[in-house]
N, C-alpha and C. Protein backbone atom coordinates (compact mmCIF):
# COMPACT_ATOMS: atom_id res chain seq x y z
N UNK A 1 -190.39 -143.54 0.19
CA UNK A 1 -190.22 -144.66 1.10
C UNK A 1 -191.14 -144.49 2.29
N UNK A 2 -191.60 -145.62 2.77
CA UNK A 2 -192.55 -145.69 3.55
C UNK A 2 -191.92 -145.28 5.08
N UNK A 3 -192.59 -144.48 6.05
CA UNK A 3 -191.83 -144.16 7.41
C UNK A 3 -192.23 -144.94 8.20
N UNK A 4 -193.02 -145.88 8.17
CA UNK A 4 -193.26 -146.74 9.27
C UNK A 4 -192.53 -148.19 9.08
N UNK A 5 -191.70 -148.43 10.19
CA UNK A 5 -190.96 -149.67 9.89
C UNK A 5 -192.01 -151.25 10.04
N UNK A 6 -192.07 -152.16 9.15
CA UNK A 6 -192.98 -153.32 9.67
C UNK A 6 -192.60 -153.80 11.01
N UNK A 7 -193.67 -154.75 11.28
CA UNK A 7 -193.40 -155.77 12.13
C UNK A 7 -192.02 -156.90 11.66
N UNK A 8 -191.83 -157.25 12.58
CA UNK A 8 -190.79 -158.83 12.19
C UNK A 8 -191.50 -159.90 12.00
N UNK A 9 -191.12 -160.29 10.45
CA UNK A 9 -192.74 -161.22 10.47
C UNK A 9 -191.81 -162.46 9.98
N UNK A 10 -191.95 -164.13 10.02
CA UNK A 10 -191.51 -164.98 9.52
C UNK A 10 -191.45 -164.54 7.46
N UNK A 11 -190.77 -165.56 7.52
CA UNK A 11 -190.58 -165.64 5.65
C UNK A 11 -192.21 -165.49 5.45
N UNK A 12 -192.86 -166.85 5.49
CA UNK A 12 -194.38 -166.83 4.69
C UNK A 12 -195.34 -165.36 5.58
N UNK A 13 -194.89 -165.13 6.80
CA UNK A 13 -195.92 -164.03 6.72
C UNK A 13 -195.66 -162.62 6.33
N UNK A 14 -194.72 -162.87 5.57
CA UNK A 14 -194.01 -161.63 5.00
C UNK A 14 -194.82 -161.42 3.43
N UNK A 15 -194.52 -162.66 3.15
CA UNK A 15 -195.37 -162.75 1.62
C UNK A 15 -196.97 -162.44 1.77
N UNK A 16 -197.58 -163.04 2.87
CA UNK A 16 -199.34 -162.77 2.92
C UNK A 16 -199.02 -161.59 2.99
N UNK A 17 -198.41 -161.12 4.30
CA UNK A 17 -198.19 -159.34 4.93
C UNK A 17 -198.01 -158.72 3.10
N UNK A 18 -197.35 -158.99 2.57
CA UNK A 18 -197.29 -157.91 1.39
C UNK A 18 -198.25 -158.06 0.44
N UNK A 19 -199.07 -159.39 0.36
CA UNK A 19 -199.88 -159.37 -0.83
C UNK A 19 -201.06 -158.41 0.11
N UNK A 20 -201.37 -158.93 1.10
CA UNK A 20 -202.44 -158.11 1.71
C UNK A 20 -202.20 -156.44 1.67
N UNK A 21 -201.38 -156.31 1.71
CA UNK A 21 -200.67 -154.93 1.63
C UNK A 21 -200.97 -154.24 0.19
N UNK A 22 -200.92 -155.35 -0.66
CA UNK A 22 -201.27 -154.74 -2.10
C UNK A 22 -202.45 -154.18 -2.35
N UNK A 23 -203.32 -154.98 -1.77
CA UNK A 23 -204.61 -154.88 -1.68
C UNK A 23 -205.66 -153.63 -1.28
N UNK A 24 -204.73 -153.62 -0.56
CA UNK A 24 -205.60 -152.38 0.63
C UNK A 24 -204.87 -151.09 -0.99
N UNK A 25 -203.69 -151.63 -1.52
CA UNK A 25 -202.91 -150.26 -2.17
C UNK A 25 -204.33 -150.51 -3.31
N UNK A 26 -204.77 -151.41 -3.58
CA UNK A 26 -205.11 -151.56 -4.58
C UNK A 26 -206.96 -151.17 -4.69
N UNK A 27 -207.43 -151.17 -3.52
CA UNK A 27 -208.66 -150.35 -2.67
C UNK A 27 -208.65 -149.39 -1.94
N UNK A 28 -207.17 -148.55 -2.31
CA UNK A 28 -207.04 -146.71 -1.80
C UNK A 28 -206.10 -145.96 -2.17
N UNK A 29 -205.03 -147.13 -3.20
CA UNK A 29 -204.37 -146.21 -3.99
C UNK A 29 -203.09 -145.48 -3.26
N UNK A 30 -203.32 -146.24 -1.53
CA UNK A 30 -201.94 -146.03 -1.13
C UNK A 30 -201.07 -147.40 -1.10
N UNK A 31 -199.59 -147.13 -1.18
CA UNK A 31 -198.45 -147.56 -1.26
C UNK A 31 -197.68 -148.01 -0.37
N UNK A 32 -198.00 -147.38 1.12
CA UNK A 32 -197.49 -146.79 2.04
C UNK A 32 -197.08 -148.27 2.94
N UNK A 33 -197.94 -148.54 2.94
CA UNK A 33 -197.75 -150.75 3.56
C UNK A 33 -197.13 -151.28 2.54
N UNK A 34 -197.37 -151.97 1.50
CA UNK A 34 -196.98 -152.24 0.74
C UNK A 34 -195.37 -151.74 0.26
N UNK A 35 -194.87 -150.31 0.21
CA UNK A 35 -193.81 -150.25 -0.01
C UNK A 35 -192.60 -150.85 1.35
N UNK A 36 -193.19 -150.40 2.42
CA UNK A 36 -192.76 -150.70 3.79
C UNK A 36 -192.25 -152.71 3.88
N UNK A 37 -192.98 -152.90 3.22
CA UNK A 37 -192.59 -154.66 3.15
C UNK A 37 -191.94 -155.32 1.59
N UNK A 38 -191.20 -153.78 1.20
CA UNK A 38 -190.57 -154.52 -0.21
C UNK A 38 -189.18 -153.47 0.03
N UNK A 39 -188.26 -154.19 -0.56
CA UNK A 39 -186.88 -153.64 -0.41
C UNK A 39 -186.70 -152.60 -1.74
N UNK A 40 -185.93 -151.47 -1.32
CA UNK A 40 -185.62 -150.68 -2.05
C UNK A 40 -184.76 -151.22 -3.29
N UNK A 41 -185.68 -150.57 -5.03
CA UNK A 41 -184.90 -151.28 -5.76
C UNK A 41 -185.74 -152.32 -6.36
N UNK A 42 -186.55 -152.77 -5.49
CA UNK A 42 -187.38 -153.98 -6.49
C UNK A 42 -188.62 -153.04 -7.15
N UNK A 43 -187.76 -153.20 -8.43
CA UNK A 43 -188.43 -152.62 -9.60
C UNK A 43 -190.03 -153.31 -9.73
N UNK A 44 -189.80 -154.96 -9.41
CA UNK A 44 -191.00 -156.02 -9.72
C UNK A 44 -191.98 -155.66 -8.93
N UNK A 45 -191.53 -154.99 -7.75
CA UNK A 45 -193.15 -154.72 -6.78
C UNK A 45 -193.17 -153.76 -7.66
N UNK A 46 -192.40 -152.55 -7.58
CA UNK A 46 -193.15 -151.37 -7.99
C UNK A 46 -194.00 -151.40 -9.41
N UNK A 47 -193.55 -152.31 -10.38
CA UNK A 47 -194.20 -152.49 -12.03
C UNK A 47 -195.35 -153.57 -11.06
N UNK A 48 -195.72 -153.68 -9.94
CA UNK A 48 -196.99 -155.03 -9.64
C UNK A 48 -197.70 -153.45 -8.89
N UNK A 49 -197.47 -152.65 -7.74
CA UNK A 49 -198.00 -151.36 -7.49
C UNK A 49 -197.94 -150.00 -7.92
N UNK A 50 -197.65 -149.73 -8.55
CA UNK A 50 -197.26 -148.37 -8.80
C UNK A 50 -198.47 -148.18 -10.31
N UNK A 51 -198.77 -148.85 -11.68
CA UNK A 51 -200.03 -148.73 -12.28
C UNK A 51 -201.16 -148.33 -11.18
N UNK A 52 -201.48 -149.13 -9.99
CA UNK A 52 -202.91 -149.07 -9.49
C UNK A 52 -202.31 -147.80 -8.38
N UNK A 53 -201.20 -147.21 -8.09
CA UNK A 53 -201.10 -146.09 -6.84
C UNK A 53 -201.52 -144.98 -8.47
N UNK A 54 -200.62 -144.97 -9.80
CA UNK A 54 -201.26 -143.81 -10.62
C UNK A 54 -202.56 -143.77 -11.47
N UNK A 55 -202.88 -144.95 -11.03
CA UNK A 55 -204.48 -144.51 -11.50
C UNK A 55 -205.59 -143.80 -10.37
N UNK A 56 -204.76 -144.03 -9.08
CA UNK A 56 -205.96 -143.34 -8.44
C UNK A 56 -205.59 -141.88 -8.18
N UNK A 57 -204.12 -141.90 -8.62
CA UNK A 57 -203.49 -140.55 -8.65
C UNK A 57 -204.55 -139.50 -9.51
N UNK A 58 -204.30 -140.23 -10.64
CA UNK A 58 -205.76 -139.88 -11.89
C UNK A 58 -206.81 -139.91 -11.56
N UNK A 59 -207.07 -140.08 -10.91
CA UNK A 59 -208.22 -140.00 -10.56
C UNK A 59 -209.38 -141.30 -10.75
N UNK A 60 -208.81 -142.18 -10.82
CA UNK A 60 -209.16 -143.40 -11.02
C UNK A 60 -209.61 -144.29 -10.26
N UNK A 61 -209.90 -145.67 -10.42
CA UNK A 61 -209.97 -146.78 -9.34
C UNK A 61 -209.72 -148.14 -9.72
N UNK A 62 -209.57 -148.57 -8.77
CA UNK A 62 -209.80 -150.79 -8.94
C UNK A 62 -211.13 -151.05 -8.37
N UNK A 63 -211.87 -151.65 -9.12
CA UNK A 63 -212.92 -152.02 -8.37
C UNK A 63 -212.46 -154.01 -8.67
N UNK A 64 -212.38 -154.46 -7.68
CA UNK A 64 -211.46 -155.69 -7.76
C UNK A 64 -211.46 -156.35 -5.79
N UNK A 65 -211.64 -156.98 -5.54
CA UNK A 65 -210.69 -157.76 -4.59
C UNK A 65 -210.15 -157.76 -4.39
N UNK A 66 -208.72 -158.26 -5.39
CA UNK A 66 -207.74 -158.30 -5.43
C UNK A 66 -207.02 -159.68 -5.20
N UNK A 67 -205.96 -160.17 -5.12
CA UNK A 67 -204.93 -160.93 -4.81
C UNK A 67 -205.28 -161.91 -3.51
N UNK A 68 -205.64 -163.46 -4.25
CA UNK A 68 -205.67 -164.07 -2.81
C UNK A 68 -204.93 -165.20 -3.02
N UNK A 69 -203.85 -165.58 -1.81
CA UNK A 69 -203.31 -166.50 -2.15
C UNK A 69 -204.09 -168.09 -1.43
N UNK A 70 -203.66 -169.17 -2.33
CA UNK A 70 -203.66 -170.36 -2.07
C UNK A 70 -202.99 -171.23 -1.51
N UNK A 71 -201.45 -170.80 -1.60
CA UNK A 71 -200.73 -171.68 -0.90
C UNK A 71 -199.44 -170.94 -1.10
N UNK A 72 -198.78 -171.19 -0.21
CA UNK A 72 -197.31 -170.37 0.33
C UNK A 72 -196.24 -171.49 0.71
N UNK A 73 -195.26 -171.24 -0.32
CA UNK A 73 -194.49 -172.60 0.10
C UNK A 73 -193.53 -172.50 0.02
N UNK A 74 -191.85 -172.32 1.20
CA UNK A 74 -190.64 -172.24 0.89
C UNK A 74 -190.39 -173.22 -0.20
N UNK A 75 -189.19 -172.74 -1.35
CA UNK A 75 -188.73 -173.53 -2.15
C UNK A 75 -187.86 -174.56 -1.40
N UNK A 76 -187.57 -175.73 -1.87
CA UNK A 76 -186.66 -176.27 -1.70
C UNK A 76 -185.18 -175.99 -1.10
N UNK A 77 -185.04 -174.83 -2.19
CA UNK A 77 -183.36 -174.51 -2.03
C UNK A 77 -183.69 -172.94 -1.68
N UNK A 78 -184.62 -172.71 -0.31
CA UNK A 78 -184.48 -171.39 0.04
C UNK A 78 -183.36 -171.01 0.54
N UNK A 79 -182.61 -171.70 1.71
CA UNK A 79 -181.27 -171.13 1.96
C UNK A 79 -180.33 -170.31 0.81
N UNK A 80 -180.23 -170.86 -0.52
CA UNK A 80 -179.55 -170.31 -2.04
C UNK A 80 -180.36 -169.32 -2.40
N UNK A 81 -181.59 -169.78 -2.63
CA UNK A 81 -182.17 -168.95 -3.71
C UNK A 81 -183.44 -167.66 -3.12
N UNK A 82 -183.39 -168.06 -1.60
CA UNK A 82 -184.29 -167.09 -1.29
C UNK A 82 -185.72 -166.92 -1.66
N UNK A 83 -186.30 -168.01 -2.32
CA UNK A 83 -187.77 -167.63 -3.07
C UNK A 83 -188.87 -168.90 -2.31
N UNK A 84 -189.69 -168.05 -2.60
CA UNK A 84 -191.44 -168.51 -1.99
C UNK A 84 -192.33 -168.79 -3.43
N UNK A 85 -192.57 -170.19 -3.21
CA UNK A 85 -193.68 -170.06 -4.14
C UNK A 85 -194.64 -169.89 -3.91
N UNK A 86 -195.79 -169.27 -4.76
CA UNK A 86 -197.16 -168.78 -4.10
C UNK A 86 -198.17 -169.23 -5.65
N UNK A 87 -199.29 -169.90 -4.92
CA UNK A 87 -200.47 -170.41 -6.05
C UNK A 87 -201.35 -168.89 -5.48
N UNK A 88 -201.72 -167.46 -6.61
CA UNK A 88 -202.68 -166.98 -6.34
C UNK A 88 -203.61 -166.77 -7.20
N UNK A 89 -204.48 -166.34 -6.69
CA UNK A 89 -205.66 -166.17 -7.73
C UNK A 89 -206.25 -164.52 -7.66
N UNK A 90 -206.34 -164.15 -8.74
CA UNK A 90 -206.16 -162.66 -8.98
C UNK A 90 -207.71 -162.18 -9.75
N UNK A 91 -208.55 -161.94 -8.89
CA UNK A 91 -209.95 -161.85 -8.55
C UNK A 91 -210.07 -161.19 -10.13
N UNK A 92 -210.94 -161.12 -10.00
CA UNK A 92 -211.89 -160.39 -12.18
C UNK A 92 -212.05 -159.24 -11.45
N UNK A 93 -212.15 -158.40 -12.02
CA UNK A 93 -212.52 -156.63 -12.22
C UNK A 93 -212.66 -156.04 -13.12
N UNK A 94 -212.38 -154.83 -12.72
CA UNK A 94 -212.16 -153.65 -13.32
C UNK A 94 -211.86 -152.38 -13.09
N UNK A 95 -210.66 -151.69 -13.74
CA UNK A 95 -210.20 -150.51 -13.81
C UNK A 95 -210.55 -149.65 -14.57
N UNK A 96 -210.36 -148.61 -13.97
CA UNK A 96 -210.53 -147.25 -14.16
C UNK A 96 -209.21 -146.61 -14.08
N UNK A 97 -208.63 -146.21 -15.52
CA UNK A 97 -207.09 -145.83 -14.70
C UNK A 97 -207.63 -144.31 -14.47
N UNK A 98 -208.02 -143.30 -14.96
CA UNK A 98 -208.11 -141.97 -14.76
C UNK A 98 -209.81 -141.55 -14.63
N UNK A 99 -210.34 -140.42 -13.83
CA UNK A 99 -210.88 -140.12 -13.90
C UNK A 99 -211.93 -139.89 -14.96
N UNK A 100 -212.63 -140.33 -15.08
CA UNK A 100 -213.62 -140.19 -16.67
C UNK A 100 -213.71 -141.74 -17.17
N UNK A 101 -212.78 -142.22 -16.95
CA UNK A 101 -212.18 -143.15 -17.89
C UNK A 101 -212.74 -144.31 -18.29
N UNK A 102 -213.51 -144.82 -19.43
CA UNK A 102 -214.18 -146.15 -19.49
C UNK A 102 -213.52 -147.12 -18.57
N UNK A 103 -213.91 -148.10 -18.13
CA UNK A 103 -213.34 -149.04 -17.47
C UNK A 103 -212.88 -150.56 -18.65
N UNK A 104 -211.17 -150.73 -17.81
CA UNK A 104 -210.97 -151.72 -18.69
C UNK A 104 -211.73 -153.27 -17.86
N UNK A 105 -212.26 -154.23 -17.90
CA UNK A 105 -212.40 -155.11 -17.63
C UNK A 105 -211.45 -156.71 -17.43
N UNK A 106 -211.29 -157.18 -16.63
CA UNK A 106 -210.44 -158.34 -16.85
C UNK A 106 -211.04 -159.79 -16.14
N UNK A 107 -210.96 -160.87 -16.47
CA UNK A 107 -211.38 -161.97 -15.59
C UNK A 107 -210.50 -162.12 -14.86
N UNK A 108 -211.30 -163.51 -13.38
CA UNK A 108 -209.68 -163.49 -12.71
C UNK A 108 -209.31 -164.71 -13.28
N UNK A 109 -207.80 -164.76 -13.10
CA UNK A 109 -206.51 -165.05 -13.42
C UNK A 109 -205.86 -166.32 -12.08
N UNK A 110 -205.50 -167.32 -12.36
CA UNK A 110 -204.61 -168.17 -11.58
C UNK A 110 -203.22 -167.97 -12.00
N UNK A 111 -202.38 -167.54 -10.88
CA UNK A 111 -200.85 -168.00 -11.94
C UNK A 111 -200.02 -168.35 -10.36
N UNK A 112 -198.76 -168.39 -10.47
CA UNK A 112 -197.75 -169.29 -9.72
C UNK A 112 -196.93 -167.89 -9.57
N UNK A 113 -196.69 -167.20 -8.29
CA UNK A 113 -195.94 -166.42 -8.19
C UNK A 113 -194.50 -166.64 -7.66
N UNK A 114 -193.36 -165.98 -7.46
CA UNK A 114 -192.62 -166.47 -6.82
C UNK A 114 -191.97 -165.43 -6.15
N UNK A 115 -191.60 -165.12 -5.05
CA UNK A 115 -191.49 -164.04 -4.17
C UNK A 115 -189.81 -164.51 -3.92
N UNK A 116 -189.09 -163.50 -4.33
CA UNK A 116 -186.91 -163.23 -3.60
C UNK A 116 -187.43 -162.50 -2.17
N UNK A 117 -187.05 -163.03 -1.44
CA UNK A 117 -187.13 -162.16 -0.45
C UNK A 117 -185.72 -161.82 -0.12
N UNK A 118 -185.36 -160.62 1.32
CA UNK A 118 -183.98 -160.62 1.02
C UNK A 118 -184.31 -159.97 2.75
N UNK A 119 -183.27 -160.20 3.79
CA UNK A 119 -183.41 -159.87 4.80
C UNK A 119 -182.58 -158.93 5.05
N UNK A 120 -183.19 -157.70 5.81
CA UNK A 120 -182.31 -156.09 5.75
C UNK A 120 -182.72 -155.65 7.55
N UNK A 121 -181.79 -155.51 8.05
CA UNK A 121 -182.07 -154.76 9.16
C UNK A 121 -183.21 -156.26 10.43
N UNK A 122 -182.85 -157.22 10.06
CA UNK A 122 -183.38 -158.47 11.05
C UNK A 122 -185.18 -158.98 10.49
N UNK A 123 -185.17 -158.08 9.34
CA UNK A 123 -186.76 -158.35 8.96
C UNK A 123 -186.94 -158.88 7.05
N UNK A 124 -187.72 -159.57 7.01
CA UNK A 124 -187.42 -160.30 5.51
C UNK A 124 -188.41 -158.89 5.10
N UNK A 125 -187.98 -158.67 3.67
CA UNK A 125 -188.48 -157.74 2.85
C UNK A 125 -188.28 -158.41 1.27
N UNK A 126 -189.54 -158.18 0.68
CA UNK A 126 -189.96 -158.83 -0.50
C UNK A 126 -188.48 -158.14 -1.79
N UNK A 127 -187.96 -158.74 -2.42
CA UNK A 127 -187.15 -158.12 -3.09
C UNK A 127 -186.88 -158.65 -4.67
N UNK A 128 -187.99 -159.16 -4.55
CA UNK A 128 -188.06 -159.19 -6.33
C UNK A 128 -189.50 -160.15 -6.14
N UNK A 129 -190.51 -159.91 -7.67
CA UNK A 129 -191.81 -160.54 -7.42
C UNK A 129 -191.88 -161.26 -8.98
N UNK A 130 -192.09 -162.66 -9.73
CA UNK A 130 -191.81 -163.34 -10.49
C UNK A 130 -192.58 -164.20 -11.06
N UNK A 131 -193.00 -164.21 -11.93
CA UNK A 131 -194.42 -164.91 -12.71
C UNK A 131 -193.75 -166.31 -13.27
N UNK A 132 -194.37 -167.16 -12.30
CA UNK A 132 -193.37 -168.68 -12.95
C UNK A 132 -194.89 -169.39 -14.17
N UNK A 133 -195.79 -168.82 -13.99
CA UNK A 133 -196.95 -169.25 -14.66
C UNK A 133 -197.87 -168.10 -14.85
């Protein structure tokens, strides 16, 4: 778990705050932001960070961008359901999961994310991450 507590950030800048957060995990292989803005337990961040924190463990890399979003939009029925929809676009690359390792290649990708957030201690924290497309 991360020791630095975030800022208090609204709902939508909670969602940029964490995708940006991915990013940086995803161009150094630390976790350390990124875990800090997701609630303990959400398995969905960790299966979205935790591949790119053990490939650089391995000795590996992302050579990638990464994650940019398009649009950030409370649902309708956030009071119930707690979720953000997000249009992002998930830059082309390529990985390296381990040291040595041919690189896998990928194009980028559009899909429709959808972010649970869940509020703990007066600050929203990402708590489940959801591929609606």
């Amino acid at each position: 778990a991360a020791t630095t507590e975030p800022a208090k950030l609204s709902l939508e800048e909670t969602v940029r705050a964490w995708v940006e957060a991915r990013n940086i995990t995803v161009h150094t292989g630390d976790v350390e932001e990124v875990q800090a803005l997701s609630s303990r337990g959400c398995d969905s961040c960790e299966q979205s960070f935790g591949p790119v924190r053990d490939a650089y463990q391995a000795g590996g890399r992302l050579e990638t961008p990464g994650w940019r979003l398009r649009s950030v939009k409370r649902r309708p029925d956030f009071p119930t359901s707690r979720e953000v929809a997000t249009a992002v676009v998930f830059a082309a690359g390529r990985t390296f999961p381990s040291a040595g390792a041919k690189p896998i290649e990928y194009p980028a990708e559009k899909h429709v994310l959808v972010f649970r957030l869940r509020r703990v201690s007066g600050q929203w924290l990402v708590d489940q991450l959801a591929y609606a497309s």
